[in-house]
PDB file of N, CA and C in Angstrom:
ATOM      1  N   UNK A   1     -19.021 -11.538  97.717  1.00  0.00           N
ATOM      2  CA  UNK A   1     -19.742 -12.581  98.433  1.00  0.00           C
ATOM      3  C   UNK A   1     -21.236 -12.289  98.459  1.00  0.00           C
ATOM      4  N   UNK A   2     -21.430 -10.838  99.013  1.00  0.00           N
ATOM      5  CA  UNK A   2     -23.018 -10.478  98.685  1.00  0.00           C
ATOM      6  C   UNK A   2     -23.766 -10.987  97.207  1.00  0.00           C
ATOM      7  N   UNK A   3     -23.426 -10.431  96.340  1.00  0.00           N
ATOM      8  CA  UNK A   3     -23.458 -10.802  95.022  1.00  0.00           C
ATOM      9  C   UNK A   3     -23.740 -12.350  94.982  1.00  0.00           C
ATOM     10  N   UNK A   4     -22.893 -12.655  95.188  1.00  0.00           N
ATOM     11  CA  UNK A   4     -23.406 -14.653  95.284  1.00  0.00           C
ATOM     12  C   UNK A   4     -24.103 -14.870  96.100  1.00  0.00           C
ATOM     13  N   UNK A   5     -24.448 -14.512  96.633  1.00  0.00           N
ATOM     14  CA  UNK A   5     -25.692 -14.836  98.323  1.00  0.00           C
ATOM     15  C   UNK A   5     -27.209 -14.692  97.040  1.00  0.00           C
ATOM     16  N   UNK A   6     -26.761 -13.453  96.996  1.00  0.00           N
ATOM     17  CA  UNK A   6     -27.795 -12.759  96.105  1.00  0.00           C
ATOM     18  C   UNK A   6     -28.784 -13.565  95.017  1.00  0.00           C
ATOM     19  N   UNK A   7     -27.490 -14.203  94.470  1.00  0.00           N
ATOM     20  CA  UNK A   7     -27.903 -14.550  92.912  1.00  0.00           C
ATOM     21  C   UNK A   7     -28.663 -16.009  93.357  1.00  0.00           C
ATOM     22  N   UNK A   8     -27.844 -16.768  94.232  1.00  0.00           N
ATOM     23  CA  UNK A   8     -28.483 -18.186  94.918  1.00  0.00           C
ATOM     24  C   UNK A   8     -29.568 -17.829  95.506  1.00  0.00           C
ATOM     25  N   UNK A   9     -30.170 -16.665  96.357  1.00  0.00           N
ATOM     26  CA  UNK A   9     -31.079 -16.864  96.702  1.00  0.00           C
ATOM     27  C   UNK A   9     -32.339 -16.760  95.434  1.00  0.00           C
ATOM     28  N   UNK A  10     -32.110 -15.473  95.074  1.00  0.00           N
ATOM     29  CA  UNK A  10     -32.753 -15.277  93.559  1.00  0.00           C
ATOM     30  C   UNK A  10     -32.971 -16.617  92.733  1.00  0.00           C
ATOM     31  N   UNK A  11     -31.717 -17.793  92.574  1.00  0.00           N
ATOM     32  CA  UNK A  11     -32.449 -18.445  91.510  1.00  0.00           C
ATOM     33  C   UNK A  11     -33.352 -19.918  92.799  1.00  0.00           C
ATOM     34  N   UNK A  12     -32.892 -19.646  93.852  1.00  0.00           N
ATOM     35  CA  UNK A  12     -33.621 -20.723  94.760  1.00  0.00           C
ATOM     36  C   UNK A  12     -35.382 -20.530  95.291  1.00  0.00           C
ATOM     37  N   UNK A  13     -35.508 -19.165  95.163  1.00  0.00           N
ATOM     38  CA  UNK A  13     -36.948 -18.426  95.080  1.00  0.00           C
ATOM     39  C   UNK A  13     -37.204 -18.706  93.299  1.00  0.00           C
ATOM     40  N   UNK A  14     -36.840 -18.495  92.731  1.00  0.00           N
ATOM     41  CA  UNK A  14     -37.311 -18.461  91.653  1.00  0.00           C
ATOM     42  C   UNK A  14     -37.514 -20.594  91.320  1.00  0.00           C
ATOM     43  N   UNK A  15     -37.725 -21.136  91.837  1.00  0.00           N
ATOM     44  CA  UNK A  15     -36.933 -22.480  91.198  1.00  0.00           C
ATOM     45  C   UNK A  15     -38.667 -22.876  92.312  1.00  0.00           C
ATOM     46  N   UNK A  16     -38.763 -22.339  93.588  1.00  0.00           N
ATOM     47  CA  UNK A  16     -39.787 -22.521  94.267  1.00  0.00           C
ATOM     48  C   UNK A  16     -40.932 -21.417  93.781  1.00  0.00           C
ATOM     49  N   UNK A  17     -41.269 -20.742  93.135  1.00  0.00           N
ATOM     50  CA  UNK A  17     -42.297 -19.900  92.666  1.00  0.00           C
ATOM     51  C   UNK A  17     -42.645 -20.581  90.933  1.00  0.00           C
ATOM     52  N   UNK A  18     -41.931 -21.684  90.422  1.00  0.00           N
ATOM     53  CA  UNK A  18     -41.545 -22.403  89.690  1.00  0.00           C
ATOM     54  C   UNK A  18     -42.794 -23.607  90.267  1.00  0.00           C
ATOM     55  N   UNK A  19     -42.263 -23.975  91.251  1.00  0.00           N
ATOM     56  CA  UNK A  19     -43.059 -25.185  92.204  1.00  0.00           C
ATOM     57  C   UNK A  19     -44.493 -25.135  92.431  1.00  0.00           C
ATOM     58  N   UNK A  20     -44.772 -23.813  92.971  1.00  0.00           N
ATOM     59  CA  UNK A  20     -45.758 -23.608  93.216  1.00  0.00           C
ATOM     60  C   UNK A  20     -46.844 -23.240  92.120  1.00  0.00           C
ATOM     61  N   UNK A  21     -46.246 -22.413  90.954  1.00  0.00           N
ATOM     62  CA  UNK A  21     -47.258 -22.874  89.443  1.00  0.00           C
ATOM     63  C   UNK A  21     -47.660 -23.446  89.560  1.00  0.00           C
ATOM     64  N   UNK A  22     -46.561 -24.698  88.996  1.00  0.00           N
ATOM     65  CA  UNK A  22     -47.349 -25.781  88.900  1.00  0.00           C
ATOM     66  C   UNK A  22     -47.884 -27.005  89.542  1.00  0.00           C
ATOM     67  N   UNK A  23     -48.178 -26.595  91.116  1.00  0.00           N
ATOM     68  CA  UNK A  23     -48.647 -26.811  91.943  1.00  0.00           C
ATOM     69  C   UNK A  23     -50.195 -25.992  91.739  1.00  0.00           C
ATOM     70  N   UNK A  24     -50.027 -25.108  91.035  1.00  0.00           N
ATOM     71  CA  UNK A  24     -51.531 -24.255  91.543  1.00  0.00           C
ATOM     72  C   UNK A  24     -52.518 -24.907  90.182  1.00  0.00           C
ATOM     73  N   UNK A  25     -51.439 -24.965  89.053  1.00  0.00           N
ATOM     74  CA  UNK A  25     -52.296 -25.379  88.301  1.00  0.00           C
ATOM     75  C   UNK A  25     -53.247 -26.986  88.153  1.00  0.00           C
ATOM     76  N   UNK A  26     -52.158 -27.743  88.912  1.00  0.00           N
ATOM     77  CA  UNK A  26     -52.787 -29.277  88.911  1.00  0.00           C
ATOM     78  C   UNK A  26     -54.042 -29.158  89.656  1.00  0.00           C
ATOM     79  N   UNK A  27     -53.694 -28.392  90.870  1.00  0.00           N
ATOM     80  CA  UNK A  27     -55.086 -28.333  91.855  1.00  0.00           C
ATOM     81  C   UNK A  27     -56.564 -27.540  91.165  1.00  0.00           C
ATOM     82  N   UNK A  28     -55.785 -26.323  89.979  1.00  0.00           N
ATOM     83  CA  UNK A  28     -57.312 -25.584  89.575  1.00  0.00           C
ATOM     84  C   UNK A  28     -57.734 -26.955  88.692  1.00  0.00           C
ATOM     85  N   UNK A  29     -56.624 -27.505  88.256  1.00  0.00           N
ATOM     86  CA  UNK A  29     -57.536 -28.706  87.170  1.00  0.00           C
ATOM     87  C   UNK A  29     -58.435 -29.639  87.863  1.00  0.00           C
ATOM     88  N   UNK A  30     -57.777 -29.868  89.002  1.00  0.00           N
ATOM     89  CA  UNK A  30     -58.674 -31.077  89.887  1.00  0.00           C
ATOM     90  C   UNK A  30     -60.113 -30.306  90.038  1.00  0.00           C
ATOM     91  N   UNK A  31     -60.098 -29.436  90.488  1.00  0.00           N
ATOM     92  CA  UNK A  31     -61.551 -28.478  90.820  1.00  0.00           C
ATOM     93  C   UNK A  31     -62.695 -28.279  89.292  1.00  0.00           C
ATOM     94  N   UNK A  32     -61.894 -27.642  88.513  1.00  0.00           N
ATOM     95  CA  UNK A  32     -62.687 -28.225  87.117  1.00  0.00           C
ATOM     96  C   UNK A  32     -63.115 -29.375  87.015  1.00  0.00           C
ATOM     97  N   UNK A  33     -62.274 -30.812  87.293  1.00  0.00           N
ATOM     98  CA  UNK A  33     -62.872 -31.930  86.750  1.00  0.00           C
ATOM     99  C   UNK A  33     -63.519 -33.177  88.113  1.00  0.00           C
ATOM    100  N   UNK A  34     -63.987 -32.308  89.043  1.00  0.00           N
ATOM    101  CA  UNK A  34     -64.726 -32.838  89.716  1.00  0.00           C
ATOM    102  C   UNK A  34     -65.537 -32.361  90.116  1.00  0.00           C
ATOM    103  N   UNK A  35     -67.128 -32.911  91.403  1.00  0.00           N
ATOM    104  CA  UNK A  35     -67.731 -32.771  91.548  1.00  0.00           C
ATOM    105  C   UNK A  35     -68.000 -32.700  93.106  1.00  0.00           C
ATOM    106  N   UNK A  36     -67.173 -33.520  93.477  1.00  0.00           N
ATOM    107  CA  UNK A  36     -67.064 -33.381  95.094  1.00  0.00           C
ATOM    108  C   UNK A  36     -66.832 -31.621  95.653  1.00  0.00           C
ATOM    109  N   UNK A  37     -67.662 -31.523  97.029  1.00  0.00           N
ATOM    110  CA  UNK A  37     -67.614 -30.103  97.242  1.00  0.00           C
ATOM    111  C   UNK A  37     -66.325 -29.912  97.951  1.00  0.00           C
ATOM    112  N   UNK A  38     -65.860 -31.435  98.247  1.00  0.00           N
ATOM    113  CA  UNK A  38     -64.700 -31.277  99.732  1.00  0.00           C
ATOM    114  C   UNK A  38     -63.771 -31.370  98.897  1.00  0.00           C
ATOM    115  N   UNK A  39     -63.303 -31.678  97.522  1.00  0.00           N
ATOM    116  CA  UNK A  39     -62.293 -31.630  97.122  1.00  0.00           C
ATOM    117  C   UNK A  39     -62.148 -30.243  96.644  1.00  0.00           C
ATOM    118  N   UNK A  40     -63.218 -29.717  96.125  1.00  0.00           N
ATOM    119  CA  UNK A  40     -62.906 -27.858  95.745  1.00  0.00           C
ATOM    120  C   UNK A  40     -62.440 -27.539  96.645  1.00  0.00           C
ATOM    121  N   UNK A  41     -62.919 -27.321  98.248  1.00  0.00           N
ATOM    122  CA  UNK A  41     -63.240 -26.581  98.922  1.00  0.00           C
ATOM    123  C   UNK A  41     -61.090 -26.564  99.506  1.00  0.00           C
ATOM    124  N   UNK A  42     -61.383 -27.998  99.963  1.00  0.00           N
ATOM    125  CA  UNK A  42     -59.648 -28.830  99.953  1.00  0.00           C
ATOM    126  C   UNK A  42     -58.769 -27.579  99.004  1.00  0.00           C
ATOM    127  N   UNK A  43     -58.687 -27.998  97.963  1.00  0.00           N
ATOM    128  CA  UNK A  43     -58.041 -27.530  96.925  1.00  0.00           C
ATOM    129  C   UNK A  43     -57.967 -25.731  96.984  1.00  0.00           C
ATOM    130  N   UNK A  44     -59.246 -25.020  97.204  1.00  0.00           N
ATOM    131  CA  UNK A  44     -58.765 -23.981  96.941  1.00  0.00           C
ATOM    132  C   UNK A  44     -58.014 -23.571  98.326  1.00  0.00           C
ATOM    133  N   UNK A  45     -58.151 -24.182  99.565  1.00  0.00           N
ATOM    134  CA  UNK A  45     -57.687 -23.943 100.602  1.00  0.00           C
ATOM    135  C   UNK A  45     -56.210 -23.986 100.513  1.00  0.00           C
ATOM    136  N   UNK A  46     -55.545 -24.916  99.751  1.00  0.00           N
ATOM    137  CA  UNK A  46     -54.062 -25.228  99.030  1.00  0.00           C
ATOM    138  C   UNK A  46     -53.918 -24.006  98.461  1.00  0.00           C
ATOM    139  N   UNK A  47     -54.587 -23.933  97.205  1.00  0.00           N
ATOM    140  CA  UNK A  47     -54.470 -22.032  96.306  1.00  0.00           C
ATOM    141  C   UNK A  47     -53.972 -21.663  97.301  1.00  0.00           C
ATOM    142  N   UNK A  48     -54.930 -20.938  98.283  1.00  0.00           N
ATOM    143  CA  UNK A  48     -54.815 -20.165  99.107  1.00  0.00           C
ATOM    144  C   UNK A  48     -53.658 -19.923 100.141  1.00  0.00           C
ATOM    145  N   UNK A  49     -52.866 -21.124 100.761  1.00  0.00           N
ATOM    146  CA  UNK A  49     -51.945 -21.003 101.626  1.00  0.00           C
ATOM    147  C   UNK A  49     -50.714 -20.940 100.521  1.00  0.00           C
ATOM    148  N   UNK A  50     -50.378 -21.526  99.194  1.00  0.00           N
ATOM    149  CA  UNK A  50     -49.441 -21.320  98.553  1.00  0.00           C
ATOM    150  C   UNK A  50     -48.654 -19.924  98.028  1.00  0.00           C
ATOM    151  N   UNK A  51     -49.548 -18.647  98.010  1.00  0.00           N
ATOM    152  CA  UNK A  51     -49.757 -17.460  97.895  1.00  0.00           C
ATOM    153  C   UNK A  51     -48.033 -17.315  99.033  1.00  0.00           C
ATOM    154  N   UNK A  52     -48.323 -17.206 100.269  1.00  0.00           N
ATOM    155  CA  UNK A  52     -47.118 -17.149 101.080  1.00  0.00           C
ATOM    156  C   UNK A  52     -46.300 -17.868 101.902  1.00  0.00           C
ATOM    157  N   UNK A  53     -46.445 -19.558 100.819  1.00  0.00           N
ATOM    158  CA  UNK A  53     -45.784 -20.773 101.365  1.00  0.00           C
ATOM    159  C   UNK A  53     -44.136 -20.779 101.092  1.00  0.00           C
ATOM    160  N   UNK A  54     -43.741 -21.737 102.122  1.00  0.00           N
ATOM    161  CA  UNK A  54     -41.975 -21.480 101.667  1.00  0.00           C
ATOM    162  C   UNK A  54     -41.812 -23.050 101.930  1.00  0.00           C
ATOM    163  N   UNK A  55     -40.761 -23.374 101.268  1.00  0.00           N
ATOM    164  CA  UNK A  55     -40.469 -24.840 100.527  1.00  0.00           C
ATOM    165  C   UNK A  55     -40.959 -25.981 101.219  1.00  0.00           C
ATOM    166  N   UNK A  56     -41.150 -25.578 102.813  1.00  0.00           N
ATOM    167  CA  UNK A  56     -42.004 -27.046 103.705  1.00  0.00           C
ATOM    168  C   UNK A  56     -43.253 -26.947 103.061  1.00  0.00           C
ATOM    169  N   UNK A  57     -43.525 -25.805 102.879  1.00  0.00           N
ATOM    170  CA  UNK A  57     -45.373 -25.911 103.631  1.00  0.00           C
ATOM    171  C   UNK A  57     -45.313 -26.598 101.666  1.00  0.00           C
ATOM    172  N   UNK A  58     -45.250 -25.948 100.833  1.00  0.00           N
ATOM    173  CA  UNK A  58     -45.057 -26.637  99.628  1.00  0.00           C
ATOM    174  C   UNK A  58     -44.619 -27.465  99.319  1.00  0.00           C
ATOM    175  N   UNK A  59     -43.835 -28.478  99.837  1.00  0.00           N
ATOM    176  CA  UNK A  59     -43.545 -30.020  99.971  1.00  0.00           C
ATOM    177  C   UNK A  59     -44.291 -30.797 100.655  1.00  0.00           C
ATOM    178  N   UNK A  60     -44.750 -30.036 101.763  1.00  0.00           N
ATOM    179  CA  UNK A  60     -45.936 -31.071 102.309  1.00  0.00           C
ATOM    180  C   UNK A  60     -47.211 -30.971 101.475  1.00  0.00           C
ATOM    181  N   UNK A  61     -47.918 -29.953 100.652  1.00  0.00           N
ATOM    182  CA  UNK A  61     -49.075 -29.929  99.757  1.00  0.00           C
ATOM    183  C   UNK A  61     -48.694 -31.171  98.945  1.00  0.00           C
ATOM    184  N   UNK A  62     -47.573 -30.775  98.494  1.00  0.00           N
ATOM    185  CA  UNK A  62     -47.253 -32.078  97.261  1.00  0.00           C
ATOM    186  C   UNK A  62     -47.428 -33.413  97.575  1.00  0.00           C
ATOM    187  N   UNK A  63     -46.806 -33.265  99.088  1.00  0.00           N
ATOM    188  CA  UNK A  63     -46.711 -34.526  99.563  1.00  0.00           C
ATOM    189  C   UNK A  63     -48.216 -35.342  99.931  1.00  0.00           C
ATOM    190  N   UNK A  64     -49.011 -34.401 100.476  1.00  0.00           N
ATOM    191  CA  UNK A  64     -50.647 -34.688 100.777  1.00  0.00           C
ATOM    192  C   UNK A  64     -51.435 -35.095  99.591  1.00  0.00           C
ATOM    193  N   UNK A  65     -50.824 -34.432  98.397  1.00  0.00           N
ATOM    194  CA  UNK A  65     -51.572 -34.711  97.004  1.00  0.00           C
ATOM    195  C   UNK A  65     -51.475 -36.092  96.524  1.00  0.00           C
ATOM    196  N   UNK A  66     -49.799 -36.535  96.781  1.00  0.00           N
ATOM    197  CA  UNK A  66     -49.715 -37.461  96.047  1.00  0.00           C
ATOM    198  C   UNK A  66     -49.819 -38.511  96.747  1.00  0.00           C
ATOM    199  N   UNK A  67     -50.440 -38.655  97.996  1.00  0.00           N
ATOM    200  CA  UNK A  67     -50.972 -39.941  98.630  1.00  0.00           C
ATOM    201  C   UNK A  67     -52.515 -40.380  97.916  1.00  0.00           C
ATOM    202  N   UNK A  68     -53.188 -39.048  97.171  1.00  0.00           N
ATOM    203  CA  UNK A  68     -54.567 -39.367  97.198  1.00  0.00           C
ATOM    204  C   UNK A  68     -54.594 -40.188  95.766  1.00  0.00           C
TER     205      UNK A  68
END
């Protein structure tokens, strides 16, 4: 039973460290291709909390992104 606990959690972290890539990468692109200071500033503040986010706080980034 350990063993299966194990392996689900393993591929459910892995599936969210997955998420957050490419979560980090859309946001470094936004910062490259703009000019606004509040959207860098926004954005790297996202970088920054994703480092030790767990599946809310990373569903709500997504979710904040894709209203704009």
């Amino acid at each position: 039973m350990s063993l299966l606990k194990s392996l689900v959690s393993s591929l459910i972290k892995s599936k969210l460290d997955d998420r957050k890539k490419e979560l980090q990468a859309r946001l470094i692109a936004e910062i490259g291709s703009t000019e606004s200071a509040w959207v860098k500033a926004r954005n790297q503040a996202y970088i920054n909390l994703l480092d030790g986010a767990n599946k809310s706080v990373v569903n709500r980034i997504e979710k904040e992104l894709d209203k704009l």
